[in-house]
Protein backbone atom coordinates (compact mmCIF):
# COMPACT_ATOMS: atom_id res chain seq x y z
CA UNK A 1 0.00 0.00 0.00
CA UNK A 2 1.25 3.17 -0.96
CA UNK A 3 0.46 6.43 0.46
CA UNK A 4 1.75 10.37 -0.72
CA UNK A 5 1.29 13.44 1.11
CA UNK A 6 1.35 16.12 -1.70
CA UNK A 7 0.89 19.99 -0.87
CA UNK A 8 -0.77 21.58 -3.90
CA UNK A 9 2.36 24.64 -4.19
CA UNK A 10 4.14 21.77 -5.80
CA UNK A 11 1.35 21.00 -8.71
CA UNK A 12 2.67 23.79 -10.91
CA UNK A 13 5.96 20.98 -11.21
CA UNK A 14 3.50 18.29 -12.31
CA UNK A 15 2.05 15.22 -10.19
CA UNK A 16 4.14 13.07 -8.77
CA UNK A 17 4.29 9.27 -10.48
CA UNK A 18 3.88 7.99 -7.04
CA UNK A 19 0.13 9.03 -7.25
CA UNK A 20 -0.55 6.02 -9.92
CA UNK A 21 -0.01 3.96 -6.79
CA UNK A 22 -1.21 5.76 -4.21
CA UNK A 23 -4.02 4.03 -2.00
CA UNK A 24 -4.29 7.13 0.37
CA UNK A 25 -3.99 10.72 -0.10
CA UNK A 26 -3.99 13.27 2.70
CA UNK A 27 -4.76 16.79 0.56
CA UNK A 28 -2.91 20.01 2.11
CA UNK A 29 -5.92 22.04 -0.23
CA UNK A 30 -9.57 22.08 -0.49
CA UNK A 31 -10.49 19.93 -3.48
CA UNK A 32 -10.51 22.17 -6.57
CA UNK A 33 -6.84 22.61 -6.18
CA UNK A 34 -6.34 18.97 -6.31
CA UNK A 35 -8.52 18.19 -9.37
CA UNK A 36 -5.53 17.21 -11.34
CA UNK A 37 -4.31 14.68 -8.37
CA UNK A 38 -7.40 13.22 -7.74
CA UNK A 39 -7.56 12.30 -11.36
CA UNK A 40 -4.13 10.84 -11.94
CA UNK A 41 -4.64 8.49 -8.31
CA UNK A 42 -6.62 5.65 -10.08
CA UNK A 43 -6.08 3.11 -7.05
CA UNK A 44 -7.32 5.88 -4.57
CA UNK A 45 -9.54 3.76 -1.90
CA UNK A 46 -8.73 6.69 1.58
CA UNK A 47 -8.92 10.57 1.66
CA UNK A 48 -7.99 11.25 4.95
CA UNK A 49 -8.23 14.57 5.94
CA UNK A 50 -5.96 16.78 8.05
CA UNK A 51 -9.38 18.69 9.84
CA UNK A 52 -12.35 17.66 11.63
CA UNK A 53 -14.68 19.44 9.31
CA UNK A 54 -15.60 17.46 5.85
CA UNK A 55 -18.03 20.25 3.91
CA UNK A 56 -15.10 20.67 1.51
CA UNK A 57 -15.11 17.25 0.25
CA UNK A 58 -18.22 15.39 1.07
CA UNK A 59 -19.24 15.92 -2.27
CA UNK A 60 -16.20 16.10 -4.40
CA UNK A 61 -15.01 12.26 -3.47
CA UNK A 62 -15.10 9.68 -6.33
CA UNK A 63 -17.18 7.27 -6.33
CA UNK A 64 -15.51 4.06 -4.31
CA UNK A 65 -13.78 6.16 -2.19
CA UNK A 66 -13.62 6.62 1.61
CA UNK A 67 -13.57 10.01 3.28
CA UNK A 68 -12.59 10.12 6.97
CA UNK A 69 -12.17 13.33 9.11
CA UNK A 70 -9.55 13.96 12.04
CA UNK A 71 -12.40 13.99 14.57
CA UNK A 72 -9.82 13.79 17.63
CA UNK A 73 -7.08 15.90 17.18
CA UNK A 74 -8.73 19.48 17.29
CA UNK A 75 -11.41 19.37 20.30
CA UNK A 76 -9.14 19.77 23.09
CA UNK A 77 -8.00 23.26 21.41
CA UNK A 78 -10.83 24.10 20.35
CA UNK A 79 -12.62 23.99 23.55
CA UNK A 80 -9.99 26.02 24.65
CA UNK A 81 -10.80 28.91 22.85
CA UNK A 82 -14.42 28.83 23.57
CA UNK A 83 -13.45 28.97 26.91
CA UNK A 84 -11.17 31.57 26.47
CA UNK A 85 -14.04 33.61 24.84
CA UNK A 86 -16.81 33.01 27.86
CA UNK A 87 -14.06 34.37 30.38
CA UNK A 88 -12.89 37.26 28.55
CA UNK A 89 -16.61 38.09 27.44
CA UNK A 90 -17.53 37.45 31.00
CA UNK A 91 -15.42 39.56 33.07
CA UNK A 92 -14.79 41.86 30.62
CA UNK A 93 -11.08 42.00 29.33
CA UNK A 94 -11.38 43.46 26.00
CA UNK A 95 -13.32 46.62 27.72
CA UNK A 96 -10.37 46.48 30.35
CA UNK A 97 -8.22 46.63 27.46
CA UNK A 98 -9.25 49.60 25.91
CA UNK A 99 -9.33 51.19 29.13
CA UNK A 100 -5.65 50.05 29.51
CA UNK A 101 -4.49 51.82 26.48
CA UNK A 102 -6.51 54.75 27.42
CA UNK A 103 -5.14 54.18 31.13
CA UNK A 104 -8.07 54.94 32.61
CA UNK A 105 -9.24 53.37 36.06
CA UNK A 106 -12.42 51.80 35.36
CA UNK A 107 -13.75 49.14 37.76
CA UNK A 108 -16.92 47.81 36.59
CA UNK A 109 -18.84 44.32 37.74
CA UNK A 110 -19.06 41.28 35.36
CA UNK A 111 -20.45 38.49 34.96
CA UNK A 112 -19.60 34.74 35.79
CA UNK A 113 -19.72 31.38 34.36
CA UNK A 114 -21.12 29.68 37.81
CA UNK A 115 -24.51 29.13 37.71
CA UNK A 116 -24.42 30.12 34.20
CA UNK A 117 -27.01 27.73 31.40
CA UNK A 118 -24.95 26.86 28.42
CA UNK A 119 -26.16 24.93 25.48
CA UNK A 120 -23.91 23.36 23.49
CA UNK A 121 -25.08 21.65 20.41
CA UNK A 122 -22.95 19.47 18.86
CA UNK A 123 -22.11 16.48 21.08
CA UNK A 124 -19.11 15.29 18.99
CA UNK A 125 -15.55 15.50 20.07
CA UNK A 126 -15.58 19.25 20.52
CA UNK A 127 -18.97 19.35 22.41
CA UNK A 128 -17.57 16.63 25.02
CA UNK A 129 -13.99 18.12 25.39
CA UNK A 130 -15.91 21.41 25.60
CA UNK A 131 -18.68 20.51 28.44
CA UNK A 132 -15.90 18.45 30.45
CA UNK A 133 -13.85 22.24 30.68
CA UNK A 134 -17.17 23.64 31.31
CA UNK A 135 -18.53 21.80 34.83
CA UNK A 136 -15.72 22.85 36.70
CA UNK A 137 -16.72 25.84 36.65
CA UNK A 138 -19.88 25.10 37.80
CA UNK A 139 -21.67 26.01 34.91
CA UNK A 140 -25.29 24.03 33.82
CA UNK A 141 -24.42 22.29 30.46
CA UNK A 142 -26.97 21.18 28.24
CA UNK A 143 -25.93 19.01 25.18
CA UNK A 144 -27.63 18.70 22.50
CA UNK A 145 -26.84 16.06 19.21
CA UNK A 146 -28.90 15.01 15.59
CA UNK A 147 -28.87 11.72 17.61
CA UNK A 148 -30.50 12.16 20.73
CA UNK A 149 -29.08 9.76 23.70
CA UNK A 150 -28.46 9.08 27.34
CA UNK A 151 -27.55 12.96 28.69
CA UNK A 152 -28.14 14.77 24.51
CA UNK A 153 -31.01 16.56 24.13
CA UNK A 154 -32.10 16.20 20.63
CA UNK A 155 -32.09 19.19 18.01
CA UNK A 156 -36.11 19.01 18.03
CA UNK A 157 -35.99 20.29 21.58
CA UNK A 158 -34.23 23.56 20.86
CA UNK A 159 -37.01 25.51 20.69
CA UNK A 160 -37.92 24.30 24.62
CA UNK A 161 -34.12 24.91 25.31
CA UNK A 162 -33.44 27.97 24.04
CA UNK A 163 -35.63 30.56 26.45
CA UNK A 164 -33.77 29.23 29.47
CA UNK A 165 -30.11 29.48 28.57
CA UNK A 166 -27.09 32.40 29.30
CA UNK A 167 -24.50 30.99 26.15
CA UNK A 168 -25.28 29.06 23.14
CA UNK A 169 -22.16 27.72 22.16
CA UNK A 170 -21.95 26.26 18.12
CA UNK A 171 -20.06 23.47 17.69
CA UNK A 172 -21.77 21.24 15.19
CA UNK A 173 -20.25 20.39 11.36
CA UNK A 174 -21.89 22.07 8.46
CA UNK A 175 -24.16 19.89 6.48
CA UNK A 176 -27.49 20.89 4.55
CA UNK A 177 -29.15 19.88 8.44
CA UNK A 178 -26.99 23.00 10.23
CA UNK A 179 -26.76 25.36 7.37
CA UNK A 180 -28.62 28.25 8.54
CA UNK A 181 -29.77 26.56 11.59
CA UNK A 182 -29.02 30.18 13.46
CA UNK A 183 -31.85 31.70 12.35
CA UNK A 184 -33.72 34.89 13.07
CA UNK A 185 -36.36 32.64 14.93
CA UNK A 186 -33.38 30.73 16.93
CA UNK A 187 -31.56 34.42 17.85
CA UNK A 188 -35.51 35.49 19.13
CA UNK A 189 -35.84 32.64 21.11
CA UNK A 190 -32.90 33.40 23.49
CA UNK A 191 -33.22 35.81 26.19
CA UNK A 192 -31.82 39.46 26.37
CA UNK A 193 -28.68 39.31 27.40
CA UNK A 194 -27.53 35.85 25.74
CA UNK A 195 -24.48 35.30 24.35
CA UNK A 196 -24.36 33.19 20.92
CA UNK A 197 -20.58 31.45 20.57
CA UNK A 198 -19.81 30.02 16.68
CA UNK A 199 -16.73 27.46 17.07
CA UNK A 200 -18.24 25.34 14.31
CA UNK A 201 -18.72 26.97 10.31
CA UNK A 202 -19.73 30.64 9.37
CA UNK A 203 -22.64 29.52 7.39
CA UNK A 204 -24.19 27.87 10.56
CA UNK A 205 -25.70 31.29 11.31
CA UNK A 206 -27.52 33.46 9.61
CA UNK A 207 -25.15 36.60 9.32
CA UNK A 208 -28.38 39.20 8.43
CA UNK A 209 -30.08 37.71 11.36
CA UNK A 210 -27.33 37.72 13.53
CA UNK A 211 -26.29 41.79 12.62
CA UNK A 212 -29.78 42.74 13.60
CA UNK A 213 -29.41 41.18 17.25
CA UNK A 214 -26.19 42.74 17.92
CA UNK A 215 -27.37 46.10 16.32
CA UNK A 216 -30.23 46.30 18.92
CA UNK A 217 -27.68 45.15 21.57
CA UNK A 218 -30.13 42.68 23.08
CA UNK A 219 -27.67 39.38 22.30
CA UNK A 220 -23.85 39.70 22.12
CA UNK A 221 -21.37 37.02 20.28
CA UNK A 222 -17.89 35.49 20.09
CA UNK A 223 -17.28 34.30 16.24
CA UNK A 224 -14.37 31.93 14.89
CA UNK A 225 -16.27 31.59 12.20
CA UNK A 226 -18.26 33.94 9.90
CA UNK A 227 -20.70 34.43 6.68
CA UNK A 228 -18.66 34.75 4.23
CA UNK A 229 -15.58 34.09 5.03
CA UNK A 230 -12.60 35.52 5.28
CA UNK A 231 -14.43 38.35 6.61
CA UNK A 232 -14.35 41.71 4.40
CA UNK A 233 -12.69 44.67 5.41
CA UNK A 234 -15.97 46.62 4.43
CA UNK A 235 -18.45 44.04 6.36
CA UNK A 236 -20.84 45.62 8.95
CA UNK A 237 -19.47 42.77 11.53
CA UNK A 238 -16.61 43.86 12.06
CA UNK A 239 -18.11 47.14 13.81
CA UNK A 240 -21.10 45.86 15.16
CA UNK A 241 -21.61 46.23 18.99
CA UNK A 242 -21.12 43.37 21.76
CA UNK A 243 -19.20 41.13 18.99
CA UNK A 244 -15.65 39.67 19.39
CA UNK A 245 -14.03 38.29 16.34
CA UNK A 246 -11.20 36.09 15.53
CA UNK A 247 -10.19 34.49 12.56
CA UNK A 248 -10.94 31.05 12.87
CA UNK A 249 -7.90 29.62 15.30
CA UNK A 250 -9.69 27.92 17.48
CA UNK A 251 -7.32 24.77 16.83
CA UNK A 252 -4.60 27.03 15.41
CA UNK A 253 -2.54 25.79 18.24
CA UNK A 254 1.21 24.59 18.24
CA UNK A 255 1.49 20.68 17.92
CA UNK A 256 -1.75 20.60 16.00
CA UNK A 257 -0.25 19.04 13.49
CA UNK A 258 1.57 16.58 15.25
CA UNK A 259 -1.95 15.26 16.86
CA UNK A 260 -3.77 15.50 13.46
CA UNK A 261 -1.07 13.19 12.26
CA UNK A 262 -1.64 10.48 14.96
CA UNK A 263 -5.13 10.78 14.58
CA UNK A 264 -4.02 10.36 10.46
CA UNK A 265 -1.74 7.28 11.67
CA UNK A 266 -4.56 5.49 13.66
CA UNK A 267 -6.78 6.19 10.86
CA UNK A 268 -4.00 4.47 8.12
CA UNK A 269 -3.79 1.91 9.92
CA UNK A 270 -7.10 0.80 10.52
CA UNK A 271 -7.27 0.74 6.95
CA UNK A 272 -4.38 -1.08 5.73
CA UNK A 273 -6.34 -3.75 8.55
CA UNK A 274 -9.16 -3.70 6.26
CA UNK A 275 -10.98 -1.91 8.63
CA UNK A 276 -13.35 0.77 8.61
CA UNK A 277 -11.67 4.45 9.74
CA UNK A 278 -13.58 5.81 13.36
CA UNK A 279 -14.02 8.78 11.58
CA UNK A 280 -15.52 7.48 8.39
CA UNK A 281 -17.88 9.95 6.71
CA UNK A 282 -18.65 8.94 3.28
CA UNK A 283 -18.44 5.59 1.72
CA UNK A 284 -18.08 1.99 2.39
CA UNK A 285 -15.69 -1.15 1.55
């Protein structure tokens, strides 16, 4: 079994004559850019992807061929940085920042994440890594999954769930099921004051929807992730009220790639088994 990891810069010299072999490619591009590899890898059987998001590919894989995510490697990071969001939102750094540069003394009283209702929904990798940072702090987590189970709350029951939460935190894929989920009746349904938190896709939310909330100042929001994306210099987002914004890092985070590639490894090797990948999200043997 032959495998070759390929980065696109190096197309422009011409695909490599290991790809007539290769069983398993692990693209460093979204699939456009790899049109020309994909075509010259007649014994492809595994794309095995570097991120735990598939929406690139899920309908760009030939026919006959597996696609499998690196579910795994990015939750622990990525919970981080919701984290980091709730606390800083919370107590109010970035308004202590400005008054920092400004160096003006200005005590003020924030909030705090004990006692605090958050929903999370998504109750993959990132929704578990995210709830188990979350209950130390003695916050009320609420999961919520496609698949409802023992302690998920299924999507059907967000309208029940939404009036009685402080933080809706995003961190579901992006399939035709959660594009647009975030709409301008989900945004109503939350109480003043809520804070919406995207860690999953941009498209997820409705951006129109979203701008009118903050514009009123009744819901504030921490985005990773936006609608479109990259963000414009020229959008109205960037200078809306009660939003903080970062450019989708939530598992930019050193050694990523190290623990994408064990995930990758695991994932190889159940395969050269003749085993289905754990992350398998299109196709069959």
């Amino acid at each position: 079994m032959r495998a070759v990891r390929y980065h696109v810069d190096s197309l422009a010299e011409g695909v490599p004559a290991e790809a007539a072999e290769a069983e398993v490619l692990i693209p460093g591009a979204k699939p456009a850019a790899l049109l020309p590899l994909l075509d010259a890898m007649p014994r492809l059987r595994l794309i095995q992807l570097l991120s735990a998001g598939a929406e690139n590919w899920t309908d760009q894989v030939p026919d006959g061929v597996l696609l499998s995510t690196c579910r795994g490697a990015h939750g622990g990071s990525t919970a981080e940085w919701v984290m980091a969001v709730l606390l800083s939102t919370y107590r109010g750094l970035p308004e202590f920042a400005e008054a920092q540069r400004a160096r003006t003394w200005s005590p003020s009283t924030g909030r705090t994440l004990q006692g605090s209702r958050v929903l999370v929904v998504g109750a993959g990798d990132v929704g578990n890594e995210l709830r188990r940072r979350l209950v130390p702090f003695d916050a009320w987590v609420t999961m919520v999954g496609f698949t409802p189970r023992e302690g998920v709350h299924g999507v059907e029951e967000l309208p029940e769930l939404l009036p009685d939460t402080d933080v809706v935190v995003l961190v579901t894929p992006l399939t035709s099921h959660t594009r647009g989920m975030v709409d301008a009746a989900f945004l109503a349904a939350l109480p003043d004051g809520a804070l919406l938190v995207n860690a999953s896709r941009g498209p997820v939310v409705d951006t129109d929807a979203l701008l009118a909330e903050l514009t009123t100042g009744r819901l504030s929001a921490a985005l990773d992730v936006t609608d479109p994306e990259p963000l414009p210099a020229d959008h109205p987002l960037w200078t809306a009220p009660n939003v903080v914004i970062t450019p989708h890092v939530g598992g930019a985070v050193r050694d990523a790639r190290r623990r994408s590639y064990r995930v990758v490894a695991a994932e190889i090797e159940r395969y050269v088994r003749g085993e289905l990948p754990d992350n398998l999200v299109q196709g069959e043997y």
